[in-house]
C-alpha atoms as a PDB file:
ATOM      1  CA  UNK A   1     -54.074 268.275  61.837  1.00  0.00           C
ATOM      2  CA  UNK A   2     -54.033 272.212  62.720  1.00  0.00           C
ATOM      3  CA  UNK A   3     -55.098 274.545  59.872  1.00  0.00           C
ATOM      4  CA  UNK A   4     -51.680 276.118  58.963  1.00  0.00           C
ATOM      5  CA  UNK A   5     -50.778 272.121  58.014  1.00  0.00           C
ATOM      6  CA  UNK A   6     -53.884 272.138  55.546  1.00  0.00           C
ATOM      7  CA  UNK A   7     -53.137 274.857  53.644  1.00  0.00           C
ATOM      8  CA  UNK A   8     -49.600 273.773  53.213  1.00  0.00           C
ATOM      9  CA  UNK A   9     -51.038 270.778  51.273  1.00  0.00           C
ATOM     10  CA  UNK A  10     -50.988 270.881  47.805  1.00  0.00           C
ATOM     11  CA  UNK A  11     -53.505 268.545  46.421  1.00  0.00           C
ATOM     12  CA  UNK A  12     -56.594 269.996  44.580  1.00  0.00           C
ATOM     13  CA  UNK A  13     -60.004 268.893  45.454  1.00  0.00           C
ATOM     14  CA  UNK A  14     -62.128 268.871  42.166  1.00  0.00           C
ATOM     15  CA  UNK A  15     -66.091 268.030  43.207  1.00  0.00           C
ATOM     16  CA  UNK A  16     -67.931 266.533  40.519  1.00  0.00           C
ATOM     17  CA  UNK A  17     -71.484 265.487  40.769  1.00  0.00           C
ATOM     18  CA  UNK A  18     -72.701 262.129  38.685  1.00  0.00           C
ATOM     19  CA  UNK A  19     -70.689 259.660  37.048  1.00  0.00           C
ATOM     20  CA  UNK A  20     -70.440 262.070  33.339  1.00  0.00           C
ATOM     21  CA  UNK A  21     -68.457 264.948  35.318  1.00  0.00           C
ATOM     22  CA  UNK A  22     -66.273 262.289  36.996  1.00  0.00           C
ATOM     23  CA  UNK A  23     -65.147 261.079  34.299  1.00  0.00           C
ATOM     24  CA  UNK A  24     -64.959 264.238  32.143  1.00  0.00           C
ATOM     25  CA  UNK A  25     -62.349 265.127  34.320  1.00  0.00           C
ATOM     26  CA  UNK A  26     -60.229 262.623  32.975  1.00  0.00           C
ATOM     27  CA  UNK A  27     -58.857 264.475  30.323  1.00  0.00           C
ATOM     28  CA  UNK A  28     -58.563 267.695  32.058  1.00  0.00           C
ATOM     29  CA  UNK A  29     -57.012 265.966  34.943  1.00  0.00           C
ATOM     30  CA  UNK A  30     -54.582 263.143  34.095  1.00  0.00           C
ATOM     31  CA  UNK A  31     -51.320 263.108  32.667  1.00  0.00           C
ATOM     32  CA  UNK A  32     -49.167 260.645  30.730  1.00  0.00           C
ATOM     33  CA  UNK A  33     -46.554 260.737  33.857  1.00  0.00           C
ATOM     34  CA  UNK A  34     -49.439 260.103  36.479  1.00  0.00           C
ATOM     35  CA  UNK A  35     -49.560 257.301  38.326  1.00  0.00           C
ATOM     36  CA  UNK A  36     -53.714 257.341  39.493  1.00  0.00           C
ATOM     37  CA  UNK A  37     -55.421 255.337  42.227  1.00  0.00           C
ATOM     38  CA  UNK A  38     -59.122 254.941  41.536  1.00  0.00           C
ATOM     39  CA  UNK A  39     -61.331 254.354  45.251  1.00  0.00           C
ATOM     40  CA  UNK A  40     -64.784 252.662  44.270  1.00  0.00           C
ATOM     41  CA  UNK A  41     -64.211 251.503  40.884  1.00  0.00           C
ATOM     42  CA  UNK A  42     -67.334 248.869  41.016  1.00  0.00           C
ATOM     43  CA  UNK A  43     -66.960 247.074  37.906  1.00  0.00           C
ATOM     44  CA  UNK A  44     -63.554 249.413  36.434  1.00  0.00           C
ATOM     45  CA  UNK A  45     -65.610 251.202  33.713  1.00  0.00           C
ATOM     46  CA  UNK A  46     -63.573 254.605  34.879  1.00  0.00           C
ATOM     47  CA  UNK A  47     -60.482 253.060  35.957  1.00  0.00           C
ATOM     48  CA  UNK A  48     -60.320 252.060  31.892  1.00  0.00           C
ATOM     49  CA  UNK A  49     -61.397 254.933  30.997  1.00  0.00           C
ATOM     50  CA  UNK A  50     -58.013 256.826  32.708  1.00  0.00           C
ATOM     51  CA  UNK A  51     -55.353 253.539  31.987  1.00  0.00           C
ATOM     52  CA  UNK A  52     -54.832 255.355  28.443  1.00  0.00           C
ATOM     53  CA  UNK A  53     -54.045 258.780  30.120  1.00  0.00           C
ATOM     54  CA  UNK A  54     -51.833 258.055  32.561  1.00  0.00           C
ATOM     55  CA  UNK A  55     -48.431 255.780  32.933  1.00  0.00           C
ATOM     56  CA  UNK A  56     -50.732 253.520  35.795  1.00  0.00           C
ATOM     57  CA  UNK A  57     -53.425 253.150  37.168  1.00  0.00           C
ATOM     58  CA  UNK A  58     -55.081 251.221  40.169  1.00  0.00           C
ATOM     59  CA  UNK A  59     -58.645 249.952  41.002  1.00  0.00           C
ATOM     60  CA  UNK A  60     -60.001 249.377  44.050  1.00  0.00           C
ATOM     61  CA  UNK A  61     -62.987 248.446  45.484  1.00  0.00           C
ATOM     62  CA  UNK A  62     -64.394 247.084  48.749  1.00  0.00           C
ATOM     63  CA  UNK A  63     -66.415 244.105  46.464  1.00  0.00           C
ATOM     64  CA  UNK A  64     -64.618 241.365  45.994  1.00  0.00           C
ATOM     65  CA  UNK A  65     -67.248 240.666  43.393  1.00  0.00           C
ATOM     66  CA  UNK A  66     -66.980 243.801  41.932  1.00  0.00           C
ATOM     67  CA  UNK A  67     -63.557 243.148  41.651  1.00  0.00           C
ATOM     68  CA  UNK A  68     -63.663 240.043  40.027  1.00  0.00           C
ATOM     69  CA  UNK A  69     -65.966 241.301  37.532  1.00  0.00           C
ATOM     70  CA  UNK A  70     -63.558 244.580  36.822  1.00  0.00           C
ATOM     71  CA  UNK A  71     -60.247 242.188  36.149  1.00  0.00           C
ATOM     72  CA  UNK A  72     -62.956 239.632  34.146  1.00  0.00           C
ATOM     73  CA  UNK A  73     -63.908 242.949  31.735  1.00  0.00           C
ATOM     74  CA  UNK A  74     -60.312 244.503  32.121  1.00  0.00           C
ATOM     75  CA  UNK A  75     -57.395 242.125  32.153  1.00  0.00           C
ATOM     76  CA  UNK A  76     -54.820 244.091  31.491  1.00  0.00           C
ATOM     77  CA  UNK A  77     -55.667 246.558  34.649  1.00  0.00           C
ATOM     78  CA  UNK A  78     -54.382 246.145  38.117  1.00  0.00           C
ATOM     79  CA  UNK A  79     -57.724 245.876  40.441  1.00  0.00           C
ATOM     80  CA  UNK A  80     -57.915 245.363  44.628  1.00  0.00           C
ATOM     81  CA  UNK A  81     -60.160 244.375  47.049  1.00  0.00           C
ATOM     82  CA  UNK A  82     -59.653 247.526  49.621  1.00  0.00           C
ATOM     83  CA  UNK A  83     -62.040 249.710  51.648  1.00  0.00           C
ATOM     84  CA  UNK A  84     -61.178 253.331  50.804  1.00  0.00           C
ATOM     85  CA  UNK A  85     -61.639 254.007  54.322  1.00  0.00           C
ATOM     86  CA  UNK A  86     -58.473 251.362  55.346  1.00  0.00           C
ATOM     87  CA  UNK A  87     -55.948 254.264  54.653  1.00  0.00           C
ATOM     88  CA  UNK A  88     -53.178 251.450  55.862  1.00  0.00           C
ATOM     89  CA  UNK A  89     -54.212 249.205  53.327  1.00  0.00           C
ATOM     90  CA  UNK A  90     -53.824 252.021  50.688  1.00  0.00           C
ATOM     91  CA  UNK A  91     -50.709 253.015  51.979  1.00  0.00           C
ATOM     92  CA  UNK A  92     -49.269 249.775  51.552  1.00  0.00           C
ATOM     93  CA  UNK A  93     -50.065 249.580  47.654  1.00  0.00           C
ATOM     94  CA  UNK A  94     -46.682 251.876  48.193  1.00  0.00           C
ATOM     95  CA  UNK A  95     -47.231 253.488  44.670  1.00  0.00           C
ATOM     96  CA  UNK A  96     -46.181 257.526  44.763  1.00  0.00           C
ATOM     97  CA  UNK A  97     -50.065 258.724  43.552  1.00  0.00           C
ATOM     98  CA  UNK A  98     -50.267 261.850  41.847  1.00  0.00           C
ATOM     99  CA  UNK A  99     -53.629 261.850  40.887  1.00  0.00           C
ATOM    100  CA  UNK A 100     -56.446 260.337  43.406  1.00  0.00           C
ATOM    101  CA  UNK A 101     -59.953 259.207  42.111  1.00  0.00           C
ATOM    102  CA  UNK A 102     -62.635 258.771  44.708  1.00  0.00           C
ATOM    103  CA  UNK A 103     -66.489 257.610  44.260  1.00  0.00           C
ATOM    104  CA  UNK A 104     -68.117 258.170  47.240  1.00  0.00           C
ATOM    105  CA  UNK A 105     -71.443 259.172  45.860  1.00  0.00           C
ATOM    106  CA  UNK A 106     -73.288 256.241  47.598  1.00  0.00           C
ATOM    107  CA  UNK A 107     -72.826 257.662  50.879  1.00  0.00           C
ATOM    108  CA  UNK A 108     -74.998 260.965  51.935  1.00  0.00           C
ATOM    109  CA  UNK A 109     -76.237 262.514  54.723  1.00  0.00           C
ATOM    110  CA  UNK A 110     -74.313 265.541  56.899  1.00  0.00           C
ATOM    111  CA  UNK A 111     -72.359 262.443  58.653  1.00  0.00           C
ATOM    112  CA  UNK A 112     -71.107 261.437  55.804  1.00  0.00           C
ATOM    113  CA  UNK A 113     -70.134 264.515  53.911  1.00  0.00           C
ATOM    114  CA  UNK A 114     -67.635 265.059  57.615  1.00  0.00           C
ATOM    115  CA  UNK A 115     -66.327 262.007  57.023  1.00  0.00           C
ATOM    116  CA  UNK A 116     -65.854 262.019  53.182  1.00  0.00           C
ATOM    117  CA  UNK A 117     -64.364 265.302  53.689  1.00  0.00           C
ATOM    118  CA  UNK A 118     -61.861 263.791  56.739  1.00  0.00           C
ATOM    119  CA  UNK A 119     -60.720 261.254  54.214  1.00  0.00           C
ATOM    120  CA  UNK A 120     -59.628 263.625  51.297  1.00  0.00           C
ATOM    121  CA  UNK A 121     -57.772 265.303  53.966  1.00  0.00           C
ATOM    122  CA  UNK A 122     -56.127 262.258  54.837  1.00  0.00           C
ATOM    123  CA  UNK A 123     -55.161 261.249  51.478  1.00  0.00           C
ATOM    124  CA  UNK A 124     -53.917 264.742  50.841  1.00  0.00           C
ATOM    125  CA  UNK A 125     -52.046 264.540  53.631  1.00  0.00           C
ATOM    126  CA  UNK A 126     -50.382 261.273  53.271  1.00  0.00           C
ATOM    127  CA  UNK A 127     -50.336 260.403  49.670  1.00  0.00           C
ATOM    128  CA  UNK A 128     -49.746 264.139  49.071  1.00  0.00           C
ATOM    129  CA  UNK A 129     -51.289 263.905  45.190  1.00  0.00           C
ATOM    130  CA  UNK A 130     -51.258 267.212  42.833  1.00  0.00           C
ATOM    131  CA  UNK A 131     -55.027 266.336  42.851  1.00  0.00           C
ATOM    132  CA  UNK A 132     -58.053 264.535  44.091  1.00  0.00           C
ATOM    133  CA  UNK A 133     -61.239 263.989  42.222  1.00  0.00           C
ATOM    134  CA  UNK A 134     -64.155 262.744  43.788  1.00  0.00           C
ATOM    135  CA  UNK A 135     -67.612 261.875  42.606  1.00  0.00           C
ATOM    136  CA  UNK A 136     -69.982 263.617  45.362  1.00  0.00           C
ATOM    137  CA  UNK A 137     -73.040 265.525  44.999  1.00  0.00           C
ATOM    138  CA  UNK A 138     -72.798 265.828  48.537  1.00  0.00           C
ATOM    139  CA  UNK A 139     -69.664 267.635  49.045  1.00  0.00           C
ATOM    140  CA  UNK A 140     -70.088 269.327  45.519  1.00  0.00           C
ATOM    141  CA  UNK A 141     -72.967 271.672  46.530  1.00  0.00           C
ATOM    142  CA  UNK A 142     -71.117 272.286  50.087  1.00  0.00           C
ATOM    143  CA  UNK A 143     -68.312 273.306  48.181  1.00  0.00           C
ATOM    144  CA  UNK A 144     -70.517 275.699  45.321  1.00  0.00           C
ATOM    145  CA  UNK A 145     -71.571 277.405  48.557  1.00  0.00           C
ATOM    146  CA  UNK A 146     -68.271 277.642  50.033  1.00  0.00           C
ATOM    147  CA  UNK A 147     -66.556 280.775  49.742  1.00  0.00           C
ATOM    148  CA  UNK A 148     -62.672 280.568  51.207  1.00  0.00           C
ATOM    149  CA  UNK A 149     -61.865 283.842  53.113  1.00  0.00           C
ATOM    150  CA  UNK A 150     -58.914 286.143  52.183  1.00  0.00           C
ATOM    151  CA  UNK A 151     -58.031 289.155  54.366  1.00  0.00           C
ATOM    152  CA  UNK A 152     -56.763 292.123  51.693  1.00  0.00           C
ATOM    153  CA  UNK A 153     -52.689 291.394  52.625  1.00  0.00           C
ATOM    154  CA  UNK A 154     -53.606 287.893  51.505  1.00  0.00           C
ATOM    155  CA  UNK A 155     -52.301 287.310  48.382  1.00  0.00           C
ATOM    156  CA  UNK A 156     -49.936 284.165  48.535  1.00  0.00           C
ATOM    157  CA  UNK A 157     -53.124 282.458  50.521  1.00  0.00           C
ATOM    158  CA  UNK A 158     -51.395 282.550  54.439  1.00  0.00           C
ATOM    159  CA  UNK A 159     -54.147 283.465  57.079  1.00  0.00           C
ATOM    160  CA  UNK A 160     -57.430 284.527  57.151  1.00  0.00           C
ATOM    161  CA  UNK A 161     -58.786 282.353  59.045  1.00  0.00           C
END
């Protein structure tokens, strides 16, 4: 994907660090109208916590065991077996996401953070939500000591790069 195609997309990226900012997002973040897929739900502890916020929600996991357990404590959510990383197999829960939960804080390392960062430009790209929220201390510091680049005639955020 070239550069001029990222910034045309309009999902925001919102890095949170531990499972209490994650879900303190919920609030901030979800809407009555949204319609929110949750990556790496485990046992659907967070994917409850955001059913009441939004008009759906989706679990998934890549446990089937965590799965079972998360429709055992939360019947009345939707839950799948699906690696995150399968981004046919999330395309084909064919549900228009506007709101994209990820928790990728079990992987680390420099490798990961390039990948984790590849996939929330994928699922910007194709799901195209208003935002994506992902539990990462990883790719939260990266981003505290990012600083995006604006030449002075930059206003409406085309160029400088």
């Amino acid at each position: 994907m070239a550069d001029g195609n990222l910034q045309r997309l309009r999902a925001r990226f919102v890095a949170t660090r531990g499972v209490k900012e994650y879900r303190a997002t919920i609030p901030a973040w979800v809407a009555p109208q949204d319609i929110v897929l949750e990556i790496g739900c485990e046992w659907g502890t967070t994917t409850a916590m955001i059913a009441p916020h939004c008009q759906e929600v989706i679990g998934t996991d890549v446990s089937r065991e965590c799965i079972a357990r998360a429709r055992e404590l939360h019947p009345g959510i939707r839950f799948e077996v699906l690696d995150g990383f399968d981004v046919p197999a999330v395309l084909a829960l064919n549900r228009p996401f506007t709101k994209v939960y990820i928790d990728i804080s079990g992987i680390s390392g420099y490798r990961s953070l390039l990948d984790a960062i590849a996939l929330l430009n994928t699922y910007a790209a194709l799901l195209r939500p208003e935002a994506i929220v992902v539990k990462s201390g990883a790719l939260k510091s990266f981003a505290l000591s990012c600083i995006a680049w604006r030449s002075p005639g930059d206003a409406a955020g085309e160029g400088g790069y």
